[in-house]
N, C-alpha and C. Protein backbone atom coordinates (compact mmCIF):
# COMPACT_ATOMS: atom_id res chain seq x y z
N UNK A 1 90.42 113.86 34.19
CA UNK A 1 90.75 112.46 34.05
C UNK A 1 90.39 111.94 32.66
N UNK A 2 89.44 112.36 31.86
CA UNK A 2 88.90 112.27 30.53
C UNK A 2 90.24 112.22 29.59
N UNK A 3 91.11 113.05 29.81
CA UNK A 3 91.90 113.31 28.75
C UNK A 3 93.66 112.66 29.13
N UNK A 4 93.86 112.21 30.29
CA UNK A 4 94.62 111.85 30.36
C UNK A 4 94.61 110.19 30.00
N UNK A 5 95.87 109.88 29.80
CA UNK A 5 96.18 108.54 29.22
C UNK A 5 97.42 108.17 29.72
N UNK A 6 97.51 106.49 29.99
CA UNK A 6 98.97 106.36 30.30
C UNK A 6 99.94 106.19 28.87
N UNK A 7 101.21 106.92 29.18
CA UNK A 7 102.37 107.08 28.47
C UNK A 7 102.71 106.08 27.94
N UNK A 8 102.96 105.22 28.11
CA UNK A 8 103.67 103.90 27.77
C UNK A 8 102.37 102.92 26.87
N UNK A 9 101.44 102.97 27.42
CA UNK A 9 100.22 102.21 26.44
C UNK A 9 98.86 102.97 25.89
N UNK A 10 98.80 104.02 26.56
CA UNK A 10 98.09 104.72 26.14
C UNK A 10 96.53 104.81 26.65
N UNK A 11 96.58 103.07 27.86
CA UNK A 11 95.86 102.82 28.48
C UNK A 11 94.82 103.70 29.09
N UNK A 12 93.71 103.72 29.39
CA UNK A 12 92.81 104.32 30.62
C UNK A 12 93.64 104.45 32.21
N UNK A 13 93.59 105.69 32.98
CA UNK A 13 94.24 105.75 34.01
C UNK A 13 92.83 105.42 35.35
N UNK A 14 93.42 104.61 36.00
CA UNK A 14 92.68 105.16 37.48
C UNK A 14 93.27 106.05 38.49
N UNK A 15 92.41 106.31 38.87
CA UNK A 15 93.11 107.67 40.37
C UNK A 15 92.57 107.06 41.75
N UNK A 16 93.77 107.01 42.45
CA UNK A 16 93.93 106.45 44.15
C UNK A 16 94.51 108.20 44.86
N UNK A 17 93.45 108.46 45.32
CA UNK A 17 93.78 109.71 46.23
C UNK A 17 94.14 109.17 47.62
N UNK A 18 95.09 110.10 48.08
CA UNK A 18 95.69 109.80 49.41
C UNK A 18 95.95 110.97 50.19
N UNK A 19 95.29 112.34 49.45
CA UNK A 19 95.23 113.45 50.49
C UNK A 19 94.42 114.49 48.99
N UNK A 20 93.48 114.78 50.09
CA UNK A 20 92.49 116.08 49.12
C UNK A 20 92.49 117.26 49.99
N UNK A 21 92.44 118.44 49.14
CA UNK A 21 92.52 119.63 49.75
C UNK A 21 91.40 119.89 48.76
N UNK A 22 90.23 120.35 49.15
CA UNK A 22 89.00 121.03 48.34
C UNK A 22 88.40 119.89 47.45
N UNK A 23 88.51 120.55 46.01
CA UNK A 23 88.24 119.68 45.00
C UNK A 23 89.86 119.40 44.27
N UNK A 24 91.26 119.74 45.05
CA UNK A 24 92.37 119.07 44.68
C UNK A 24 92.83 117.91 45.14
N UNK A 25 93.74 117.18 44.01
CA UNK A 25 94.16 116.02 44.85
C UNK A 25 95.78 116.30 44.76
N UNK A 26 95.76 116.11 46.26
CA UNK A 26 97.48 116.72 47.14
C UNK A 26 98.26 115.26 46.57
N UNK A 27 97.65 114.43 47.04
CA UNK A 27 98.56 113.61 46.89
C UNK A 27 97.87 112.02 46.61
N UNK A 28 98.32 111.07 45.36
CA UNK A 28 97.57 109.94 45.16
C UNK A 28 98.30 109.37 44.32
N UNK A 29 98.08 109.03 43.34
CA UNK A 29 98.63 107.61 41.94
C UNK A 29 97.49 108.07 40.75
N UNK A 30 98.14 107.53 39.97
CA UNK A 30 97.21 107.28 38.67
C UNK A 30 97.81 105.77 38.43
N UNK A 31 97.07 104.67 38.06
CA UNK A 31 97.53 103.39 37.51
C UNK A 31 96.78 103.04 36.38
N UNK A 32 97.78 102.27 35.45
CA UNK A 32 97.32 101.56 34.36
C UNK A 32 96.96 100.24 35.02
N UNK A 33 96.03 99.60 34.43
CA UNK A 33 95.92 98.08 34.86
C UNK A 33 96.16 97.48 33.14
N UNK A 34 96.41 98.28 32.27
CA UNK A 34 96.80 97.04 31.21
C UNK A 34 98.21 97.46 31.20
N UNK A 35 99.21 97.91 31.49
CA UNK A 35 100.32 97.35 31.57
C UNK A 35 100.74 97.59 32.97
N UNK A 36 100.18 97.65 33.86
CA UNK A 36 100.75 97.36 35.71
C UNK A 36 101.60 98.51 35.73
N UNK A 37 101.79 100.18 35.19
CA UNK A 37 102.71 101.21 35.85
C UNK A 37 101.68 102.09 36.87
N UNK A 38 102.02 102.22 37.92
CA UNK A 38 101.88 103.71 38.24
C UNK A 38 102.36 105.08 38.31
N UNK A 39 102.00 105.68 38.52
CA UNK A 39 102.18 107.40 38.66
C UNK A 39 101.95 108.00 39.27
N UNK A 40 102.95 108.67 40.26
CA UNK A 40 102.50 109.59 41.91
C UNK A 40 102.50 110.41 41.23
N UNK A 41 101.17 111.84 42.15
CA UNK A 41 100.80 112.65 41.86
C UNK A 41 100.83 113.28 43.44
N UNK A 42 102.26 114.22 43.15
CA UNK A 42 102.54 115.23 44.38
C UNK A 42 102.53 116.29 44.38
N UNK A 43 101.90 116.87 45.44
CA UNK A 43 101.94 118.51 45.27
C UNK A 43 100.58 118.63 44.04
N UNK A 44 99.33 117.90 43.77
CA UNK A 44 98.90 118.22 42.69
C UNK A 44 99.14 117.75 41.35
N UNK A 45 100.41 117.32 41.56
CA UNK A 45 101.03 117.32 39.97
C UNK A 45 101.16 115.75 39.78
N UNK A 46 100.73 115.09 38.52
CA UNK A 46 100.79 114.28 38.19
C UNK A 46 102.47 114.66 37.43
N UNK A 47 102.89 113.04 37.90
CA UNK A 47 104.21 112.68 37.23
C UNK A 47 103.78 111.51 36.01
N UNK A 48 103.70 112.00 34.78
CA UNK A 48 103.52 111.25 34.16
C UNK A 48 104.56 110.64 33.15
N UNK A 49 105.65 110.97 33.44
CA UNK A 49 107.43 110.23 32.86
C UNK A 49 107.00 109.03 33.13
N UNK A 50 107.41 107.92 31.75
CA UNK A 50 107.66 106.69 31.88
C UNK A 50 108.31 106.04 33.09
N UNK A 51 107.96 105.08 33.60
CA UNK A 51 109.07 104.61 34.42
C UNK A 51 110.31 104.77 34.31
N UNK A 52 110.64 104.23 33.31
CA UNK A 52 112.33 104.90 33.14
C UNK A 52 112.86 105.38 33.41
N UNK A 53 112.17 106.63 33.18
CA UNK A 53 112.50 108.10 33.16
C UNK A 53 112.42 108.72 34.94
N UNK A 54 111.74 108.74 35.57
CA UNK A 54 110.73 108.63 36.72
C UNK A 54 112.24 108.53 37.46
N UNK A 55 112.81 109.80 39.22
CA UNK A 55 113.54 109.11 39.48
C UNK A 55 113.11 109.34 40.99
């Protein structure tokens, strides 16, 4: 989490887990609170495509 950043501002991310397997997270968000995007993180994998982009 140290090294990630949101895309669009470059902001600090938070993490909302919504399913852990071990020390993985199956399934949750990352959110900016200085510009209001989030980012599902499925299967493990953070989607970190701009909204835009994101389908």
């Amino acid at each position: 989490m140290q090294i990630l950043a949101c895309p669009v501002c470059k902001g600090d991310l938070e993490l909302k887990v919504d399913e852990e397997k071990g020390e993985e997270i199956v399934k949750g968000s990352l959110y900016c609170s200085k510009c209001n995007h989030s980012y599902p993180v499925v299967d493990t994998i953070p989607n970190l495509l701009p909204p835009e982009q994101q389908t």
